[in-house]
C-alpha atoms as a PDB file:
ATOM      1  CA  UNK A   1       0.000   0.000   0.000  1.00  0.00           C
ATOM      2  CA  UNK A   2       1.488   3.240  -0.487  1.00  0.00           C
ATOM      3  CA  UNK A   3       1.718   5.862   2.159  1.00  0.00           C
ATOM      4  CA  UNK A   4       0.114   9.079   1.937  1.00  0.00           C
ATOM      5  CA  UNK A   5       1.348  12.227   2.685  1.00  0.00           C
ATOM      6  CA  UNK A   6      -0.088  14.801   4.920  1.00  0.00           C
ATOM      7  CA  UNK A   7      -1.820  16.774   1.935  1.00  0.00           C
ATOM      8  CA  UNK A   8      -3.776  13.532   0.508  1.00  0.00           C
ATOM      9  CA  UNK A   9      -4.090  12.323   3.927  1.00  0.00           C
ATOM     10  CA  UNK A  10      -6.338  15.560   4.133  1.00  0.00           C
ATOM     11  CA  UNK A  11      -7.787  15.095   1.044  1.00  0.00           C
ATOM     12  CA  UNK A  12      -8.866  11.883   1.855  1.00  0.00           C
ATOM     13  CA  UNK A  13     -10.349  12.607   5.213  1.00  0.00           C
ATOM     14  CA  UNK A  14     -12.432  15.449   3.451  1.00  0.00           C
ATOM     15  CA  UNK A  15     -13.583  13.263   0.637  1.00  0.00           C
ATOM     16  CA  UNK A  16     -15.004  10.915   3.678  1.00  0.00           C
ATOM     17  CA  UNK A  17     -16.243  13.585   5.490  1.00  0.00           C
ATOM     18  CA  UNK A  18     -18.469  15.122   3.089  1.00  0.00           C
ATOM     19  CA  UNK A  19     -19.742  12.013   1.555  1.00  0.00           C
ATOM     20  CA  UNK A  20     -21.288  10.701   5.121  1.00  0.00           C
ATOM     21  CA  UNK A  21     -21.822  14.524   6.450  1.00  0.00           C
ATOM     22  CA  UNK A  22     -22.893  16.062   3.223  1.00  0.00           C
ATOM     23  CA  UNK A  23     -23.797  13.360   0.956  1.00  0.00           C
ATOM     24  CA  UNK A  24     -25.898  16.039  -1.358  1.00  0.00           C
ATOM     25  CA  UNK A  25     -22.356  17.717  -1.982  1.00  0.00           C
ATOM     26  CA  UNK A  26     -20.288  14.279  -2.868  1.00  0.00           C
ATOM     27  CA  UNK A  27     -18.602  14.120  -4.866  1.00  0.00           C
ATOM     28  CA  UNK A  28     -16.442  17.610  -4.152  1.00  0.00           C
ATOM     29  CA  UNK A  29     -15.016  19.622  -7.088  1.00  0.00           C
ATOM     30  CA  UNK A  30     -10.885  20.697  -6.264  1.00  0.00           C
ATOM     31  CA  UNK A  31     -12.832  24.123  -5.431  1.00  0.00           C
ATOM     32  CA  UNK A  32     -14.593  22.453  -2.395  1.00  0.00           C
ATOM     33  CA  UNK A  33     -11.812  20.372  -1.617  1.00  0.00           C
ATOM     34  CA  UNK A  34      -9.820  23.047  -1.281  1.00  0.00           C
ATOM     35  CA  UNK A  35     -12.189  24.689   1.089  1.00  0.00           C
ATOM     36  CA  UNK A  36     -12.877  21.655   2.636  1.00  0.00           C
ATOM     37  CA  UNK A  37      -9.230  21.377   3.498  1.00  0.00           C
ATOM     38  CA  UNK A  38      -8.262  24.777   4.643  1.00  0.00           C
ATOM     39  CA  UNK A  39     -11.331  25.333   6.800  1.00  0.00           C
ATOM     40  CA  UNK A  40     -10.918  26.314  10.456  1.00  0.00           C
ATOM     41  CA  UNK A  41     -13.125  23.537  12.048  1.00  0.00           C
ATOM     42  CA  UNK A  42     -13.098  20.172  13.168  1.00  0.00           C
ATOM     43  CA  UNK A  43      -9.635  19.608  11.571  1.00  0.00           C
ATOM     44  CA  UNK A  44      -5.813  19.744  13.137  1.00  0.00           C
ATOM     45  CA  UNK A  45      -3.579  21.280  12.277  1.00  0.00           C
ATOM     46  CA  UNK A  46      -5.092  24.202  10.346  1.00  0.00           C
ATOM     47  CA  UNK A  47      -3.816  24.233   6.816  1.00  0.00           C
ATOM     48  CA  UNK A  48      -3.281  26.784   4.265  1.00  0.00           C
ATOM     49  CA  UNK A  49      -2.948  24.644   1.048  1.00  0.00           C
ATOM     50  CA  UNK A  50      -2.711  25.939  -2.201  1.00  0.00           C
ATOM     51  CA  UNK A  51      -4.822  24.993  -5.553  1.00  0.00           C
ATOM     52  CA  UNK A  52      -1.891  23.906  -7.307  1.00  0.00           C
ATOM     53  CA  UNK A  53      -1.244  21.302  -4.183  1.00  0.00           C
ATOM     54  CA  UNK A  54      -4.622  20.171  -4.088  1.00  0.00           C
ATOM     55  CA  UNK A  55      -4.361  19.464  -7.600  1.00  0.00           C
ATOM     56  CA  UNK A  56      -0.802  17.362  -7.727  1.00  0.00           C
ATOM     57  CA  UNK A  57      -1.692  15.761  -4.803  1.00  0.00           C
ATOM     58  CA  UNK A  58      -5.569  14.098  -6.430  1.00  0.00           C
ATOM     59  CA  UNK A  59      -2.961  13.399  -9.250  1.00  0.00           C
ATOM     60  CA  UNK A  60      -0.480  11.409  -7.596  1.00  0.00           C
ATOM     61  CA  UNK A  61      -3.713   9.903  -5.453  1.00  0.00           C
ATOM     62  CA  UNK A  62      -5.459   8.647  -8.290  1.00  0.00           C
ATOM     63  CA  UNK A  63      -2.376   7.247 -10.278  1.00  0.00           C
ATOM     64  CA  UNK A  64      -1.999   5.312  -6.743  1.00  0.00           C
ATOM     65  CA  UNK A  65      -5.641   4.348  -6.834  1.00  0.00           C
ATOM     66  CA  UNK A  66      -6.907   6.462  -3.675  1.00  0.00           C
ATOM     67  CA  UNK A  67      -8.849   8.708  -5.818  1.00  0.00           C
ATOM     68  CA  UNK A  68     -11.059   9.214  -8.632  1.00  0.00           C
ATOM     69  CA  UNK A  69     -13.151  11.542 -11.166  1.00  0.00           C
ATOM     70  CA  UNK A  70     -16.335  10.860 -10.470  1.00  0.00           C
ATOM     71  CA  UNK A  71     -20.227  12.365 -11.968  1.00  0.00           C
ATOM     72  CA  UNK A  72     -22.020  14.883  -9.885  1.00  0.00           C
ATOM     73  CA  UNK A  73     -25.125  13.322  -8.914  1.00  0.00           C
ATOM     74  CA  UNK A  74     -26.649  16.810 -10.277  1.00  0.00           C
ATOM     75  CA  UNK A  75     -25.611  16.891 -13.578  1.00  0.00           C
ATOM     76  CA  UNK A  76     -22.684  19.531 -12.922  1.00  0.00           C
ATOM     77  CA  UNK A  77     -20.418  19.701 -15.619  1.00  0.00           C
ATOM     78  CA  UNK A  78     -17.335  20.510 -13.374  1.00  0.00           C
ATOM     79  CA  UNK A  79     -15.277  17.853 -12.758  1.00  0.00           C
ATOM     80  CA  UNK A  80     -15.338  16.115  -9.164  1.00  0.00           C
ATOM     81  CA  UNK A  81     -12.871  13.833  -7.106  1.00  0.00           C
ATOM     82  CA  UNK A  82     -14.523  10.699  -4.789  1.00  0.00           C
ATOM     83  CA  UNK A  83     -12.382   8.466  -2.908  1.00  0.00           C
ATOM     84  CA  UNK A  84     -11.465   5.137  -3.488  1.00  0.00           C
ATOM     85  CA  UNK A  85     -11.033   3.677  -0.050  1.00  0.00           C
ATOM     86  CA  UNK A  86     -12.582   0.864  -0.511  1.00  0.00           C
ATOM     87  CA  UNK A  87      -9.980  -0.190  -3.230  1.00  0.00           C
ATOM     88  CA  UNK A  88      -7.619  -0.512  -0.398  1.00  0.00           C
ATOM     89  CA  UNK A  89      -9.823  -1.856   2.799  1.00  0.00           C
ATOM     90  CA  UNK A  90     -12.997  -3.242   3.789  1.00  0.00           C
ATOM     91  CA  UNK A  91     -14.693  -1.029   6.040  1.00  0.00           C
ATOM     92  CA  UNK A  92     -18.412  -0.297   7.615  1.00  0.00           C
ATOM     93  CA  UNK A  93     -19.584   2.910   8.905  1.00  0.00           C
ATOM     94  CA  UNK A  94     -18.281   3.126  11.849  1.00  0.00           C
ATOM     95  CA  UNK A  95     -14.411   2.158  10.723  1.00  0.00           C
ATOM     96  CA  UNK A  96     -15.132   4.839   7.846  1.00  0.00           C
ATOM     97  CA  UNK A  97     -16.354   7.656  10.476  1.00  0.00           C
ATOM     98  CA  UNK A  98     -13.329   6.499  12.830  1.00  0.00           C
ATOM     99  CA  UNK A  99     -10.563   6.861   9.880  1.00  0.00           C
ATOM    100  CA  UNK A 100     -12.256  10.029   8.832  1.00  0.00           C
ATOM    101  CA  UNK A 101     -11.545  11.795  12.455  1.00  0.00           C
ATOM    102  CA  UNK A 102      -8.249  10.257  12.539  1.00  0.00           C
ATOM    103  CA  UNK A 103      -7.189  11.918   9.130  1.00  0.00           C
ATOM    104  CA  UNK A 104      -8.683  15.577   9.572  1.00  0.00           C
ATOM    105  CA  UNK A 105      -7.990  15.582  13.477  1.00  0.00           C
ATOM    106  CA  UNK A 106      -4.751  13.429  14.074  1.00  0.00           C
ATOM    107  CA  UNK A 107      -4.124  10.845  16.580  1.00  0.00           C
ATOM    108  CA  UNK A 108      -7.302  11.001  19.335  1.00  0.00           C
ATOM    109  CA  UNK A 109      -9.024   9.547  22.647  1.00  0.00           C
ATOM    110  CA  UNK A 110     -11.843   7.475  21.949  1.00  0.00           C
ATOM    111  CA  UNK A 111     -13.488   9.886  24.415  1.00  0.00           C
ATOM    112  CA  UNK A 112     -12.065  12.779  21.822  1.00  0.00           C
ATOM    113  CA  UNK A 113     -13.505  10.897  19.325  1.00  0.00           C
ATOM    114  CA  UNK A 114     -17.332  10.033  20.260  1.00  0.00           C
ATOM    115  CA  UNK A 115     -18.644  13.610  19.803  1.00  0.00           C
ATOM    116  CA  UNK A 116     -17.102  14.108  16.579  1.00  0.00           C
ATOM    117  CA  UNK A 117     -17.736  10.373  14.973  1.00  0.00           C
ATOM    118  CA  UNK A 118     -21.690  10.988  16.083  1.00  0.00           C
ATOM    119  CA  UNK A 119     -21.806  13.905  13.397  1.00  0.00           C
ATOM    120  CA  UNK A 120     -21.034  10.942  10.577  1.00  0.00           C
ATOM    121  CA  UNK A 121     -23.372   8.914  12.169  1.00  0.00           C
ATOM    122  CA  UNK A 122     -21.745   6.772  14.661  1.00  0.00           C
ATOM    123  CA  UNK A 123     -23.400   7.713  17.717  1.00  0.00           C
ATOM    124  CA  UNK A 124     -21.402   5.207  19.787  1.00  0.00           C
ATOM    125  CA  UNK A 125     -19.852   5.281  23.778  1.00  0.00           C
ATOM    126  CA  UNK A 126     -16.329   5.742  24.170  1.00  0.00           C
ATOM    127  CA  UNK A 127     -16.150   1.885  24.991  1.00  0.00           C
ATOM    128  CA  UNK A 128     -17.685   0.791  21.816  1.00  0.00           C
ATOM    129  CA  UNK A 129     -15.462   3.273  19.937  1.00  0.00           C
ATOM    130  CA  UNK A 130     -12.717   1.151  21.222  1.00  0.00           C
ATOM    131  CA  UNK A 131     -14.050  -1.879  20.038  1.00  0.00           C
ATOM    132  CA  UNK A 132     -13.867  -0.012  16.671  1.00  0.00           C
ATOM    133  CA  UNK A 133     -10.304   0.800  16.932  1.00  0.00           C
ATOM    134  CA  UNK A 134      -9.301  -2.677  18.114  1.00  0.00           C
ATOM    135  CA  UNK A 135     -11.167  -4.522  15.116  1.00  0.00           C
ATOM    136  CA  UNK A 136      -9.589  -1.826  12.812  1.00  0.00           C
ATOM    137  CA  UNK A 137      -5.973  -3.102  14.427  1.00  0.00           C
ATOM    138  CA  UNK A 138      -6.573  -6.429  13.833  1.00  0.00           C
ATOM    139  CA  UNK A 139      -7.205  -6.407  10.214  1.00  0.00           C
ATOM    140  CA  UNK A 140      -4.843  -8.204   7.687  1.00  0.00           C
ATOM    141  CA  UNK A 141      -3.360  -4.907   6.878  1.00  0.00           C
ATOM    142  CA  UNK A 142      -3.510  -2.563   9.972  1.00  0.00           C
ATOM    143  CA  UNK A 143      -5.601   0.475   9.624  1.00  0.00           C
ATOM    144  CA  UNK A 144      -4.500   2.433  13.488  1.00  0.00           C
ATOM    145  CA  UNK A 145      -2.920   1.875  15.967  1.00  0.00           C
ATOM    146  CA  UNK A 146      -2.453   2.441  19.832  1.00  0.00           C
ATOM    147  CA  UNK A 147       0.042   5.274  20.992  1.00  0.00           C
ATOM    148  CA  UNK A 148       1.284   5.632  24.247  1.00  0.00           C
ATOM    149  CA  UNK A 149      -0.204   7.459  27.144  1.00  0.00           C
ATOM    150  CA  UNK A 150       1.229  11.182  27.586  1.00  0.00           C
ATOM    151  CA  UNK A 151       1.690  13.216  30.779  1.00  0.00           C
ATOM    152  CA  UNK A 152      -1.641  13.833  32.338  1.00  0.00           C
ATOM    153  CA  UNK A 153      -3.410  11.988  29.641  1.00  0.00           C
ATOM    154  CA  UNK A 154      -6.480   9.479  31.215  1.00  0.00           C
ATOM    155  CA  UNK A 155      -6.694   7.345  27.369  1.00  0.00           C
ATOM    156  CA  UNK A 156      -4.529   6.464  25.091  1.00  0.00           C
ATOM    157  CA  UNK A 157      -4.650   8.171  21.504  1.00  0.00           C
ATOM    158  CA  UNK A 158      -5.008   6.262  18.609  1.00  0.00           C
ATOM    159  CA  UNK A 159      -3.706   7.090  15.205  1.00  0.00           C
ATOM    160  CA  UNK A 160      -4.035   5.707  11.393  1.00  0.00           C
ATOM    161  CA  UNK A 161      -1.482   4.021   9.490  1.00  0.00           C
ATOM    162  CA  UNK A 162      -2.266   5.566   6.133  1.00  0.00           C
ATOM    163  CA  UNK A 163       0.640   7.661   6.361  1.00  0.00           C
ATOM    164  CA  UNK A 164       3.208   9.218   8.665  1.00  0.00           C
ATOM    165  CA  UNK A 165       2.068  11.368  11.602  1.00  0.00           C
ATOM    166  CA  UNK A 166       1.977  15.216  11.028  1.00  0.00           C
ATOM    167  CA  UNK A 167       5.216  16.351  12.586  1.00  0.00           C
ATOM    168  CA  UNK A 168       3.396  18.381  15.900  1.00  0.00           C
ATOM    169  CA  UNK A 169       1.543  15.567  16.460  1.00  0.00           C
ATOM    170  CA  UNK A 170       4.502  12.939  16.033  1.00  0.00           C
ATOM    171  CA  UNK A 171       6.552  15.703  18.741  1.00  0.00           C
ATOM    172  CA  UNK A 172       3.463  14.774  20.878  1.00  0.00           C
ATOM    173  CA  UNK A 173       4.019  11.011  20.598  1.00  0.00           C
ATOM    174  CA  UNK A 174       7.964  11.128  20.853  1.00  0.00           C
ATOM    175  CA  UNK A 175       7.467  13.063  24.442  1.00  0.00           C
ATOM    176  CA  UNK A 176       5.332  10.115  25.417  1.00  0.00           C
ATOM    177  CA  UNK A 177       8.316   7.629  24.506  1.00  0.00           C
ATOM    178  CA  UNK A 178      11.317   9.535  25.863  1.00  0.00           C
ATOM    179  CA  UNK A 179       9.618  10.719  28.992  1.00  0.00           C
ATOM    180  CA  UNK A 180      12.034   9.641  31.917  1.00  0.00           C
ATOM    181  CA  UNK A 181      10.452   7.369  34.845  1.00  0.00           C
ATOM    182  CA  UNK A 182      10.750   8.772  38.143  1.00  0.00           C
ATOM    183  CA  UNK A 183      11.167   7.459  41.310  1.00  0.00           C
ATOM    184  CA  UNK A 184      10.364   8.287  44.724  1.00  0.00           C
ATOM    185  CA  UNK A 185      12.024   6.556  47.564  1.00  0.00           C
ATOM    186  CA  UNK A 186      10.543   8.856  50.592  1.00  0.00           C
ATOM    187  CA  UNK A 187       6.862   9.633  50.404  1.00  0.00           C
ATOM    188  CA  UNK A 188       4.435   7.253  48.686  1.00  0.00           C
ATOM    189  CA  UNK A 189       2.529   8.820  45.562  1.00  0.00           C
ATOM    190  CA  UNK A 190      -0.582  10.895  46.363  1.00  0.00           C
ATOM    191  CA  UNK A 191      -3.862   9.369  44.951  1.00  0.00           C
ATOM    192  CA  UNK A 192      -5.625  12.563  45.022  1.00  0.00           C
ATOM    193  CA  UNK A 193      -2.800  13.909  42.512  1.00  0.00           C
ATOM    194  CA  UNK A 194      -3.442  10.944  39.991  1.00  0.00           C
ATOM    195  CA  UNK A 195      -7.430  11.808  40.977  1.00  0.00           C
ATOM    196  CA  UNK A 196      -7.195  15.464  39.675  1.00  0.00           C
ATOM    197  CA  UNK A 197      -5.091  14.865  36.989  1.00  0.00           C
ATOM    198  CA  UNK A 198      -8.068  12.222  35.649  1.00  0.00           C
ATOM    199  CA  UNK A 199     -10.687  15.077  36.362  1.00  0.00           C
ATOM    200  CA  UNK A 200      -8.791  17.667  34.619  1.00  0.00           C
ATOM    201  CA  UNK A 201      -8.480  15.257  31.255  1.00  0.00           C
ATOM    202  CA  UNK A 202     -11.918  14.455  31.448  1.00  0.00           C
ATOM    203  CA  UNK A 203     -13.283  18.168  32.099  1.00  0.00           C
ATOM    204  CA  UNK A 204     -10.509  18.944  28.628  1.00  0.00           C
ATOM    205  CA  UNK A 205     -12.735  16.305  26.844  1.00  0.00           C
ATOM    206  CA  UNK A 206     -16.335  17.904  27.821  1.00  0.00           C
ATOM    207  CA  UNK A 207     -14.808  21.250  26.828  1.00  0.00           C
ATOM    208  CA  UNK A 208     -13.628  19.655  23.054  1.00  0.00           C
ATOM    209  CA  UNK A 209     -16.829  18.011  22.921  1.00  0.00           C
ATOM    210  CA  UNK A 210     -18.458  21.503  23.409  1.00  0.00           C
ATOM    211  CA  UNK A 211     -16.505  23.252  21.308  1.00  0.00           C
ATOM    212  CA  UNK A 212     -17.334  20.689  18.482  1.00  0.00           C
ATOM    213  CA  UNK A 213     -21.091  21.488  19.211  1.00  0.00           C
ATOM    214  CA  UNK A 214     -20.972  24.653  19.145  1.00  0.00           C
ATOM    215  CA  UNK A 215     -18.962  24.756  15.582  1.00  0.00           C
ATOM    216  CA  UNK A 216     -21.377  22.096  14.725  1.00  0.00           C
ATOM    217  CA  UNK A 217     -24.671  24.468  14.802  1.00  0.00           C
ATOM    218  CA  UNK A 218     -22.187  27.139  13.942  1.00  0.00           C
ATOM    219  CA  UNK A 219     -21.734  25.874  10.546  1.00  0.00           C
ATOM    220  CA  UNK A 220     -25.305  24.711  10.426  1.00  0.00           C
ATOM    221  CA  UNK A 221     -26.598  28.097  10.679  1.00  0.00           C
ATOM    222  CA  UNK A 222     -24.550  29.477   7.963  1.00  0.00           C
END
């Protein structure tokens, strides 16, 4: 399979985004894709990408066979880009929605994940989101996988295997490898730290999950 960079890998994710959020504007013209990419919600990091790297990048995706031209369901006569995931893996619904978030967000919780996956449709717990992740793991060719747990963090992250990592979100993952183990010798460790430091990540996830919400009817009201 070959890897894609962090341009298609946003391509992608929008192309699977707006066929299960928008389905009446699937397939997207490079217009809307651009748009789709550079917009300021629900994706990380913000990009700024160019027409001309929109445009080489659906090239190089559809000479790999991630990509295609496609017919507007309306008759349009511009031409429009769909995906071609399913030339590469065997997903349902809820793997589709999980890969999506993964590629326009970067590595995440499953509690990260649950508000933002219910906007595609998969209105599942954090626990079944896992499930999810794990059966996406375990496939002949591995779609995500686990990282390991950061300072302060109550849930692992997971990310897809599509590509490599964006580079602040690999710096994330490195810290979580190369942080040094402590030890304390004199006073036992206090529960109520490791207590508050679970509140604190949880209270962070209610506040993303707002957030998403709120940019949610935001961009339903436009």
């Amino acid at each position: 399979m070959v890897e894609l960079d962090r341009t298609q890998q946003r391509i992608l994710g929008v192309l699977i985004e707006k066929e299960m959020a928008t389905p009446e504007q699937y397939p997207l013209t490079e217009n809307a894709l651009v748009a789709g990419c550079n917009q300021k919600s629900n994706r990380d990091p913000e990009m700024g990408l160019e027409p001309f790297q929109v445009h080489g990048a659906l090239v190089a995706m559809m000479s790999d066979g991630w990509a295609k031209t496609a017919t507007s369901t309306s008759g349009a006569r511009s031409t429009r880009y769909a995906h071609r995931l399913d030339a590469h893996f065997t997903v349902d619904p809820q793997e589709k929605a999980v890969l999506c978030e993964l590629l326009v967000r970067g590595p995440q919780a499953p509690g990260a994940l649950k508000p933002r996956v219910a906007r595609l449709g998969f209105a599942g717990t954090p626990e079944q989101i896992e499930a999810v992740l794990r059966r996406m793991a375990d496939k002949p060719v591995r779609m995500v996988e686990q990282l390991p747990r950061r300072p302060r963090e109550r849930d692992n992250r997971w990310r897809h295997l599509l590509g490599p990592m964006d580079a602040a979100h690999e710096a994330g993952a490195a810290e979580a490898h190369e942080l040094p183990v402590v030890r304390h010798s004199v006073a036992a460790p206090d529960p109520g730290a490791a207590d508050l430091a679970a509140r604190v990540q949880r209270l962070e996830e209610e506040v993303a999950a707002l957030r998403d919400e709120i940019t949610r009817l935001r961009d339903g009201s436009d």
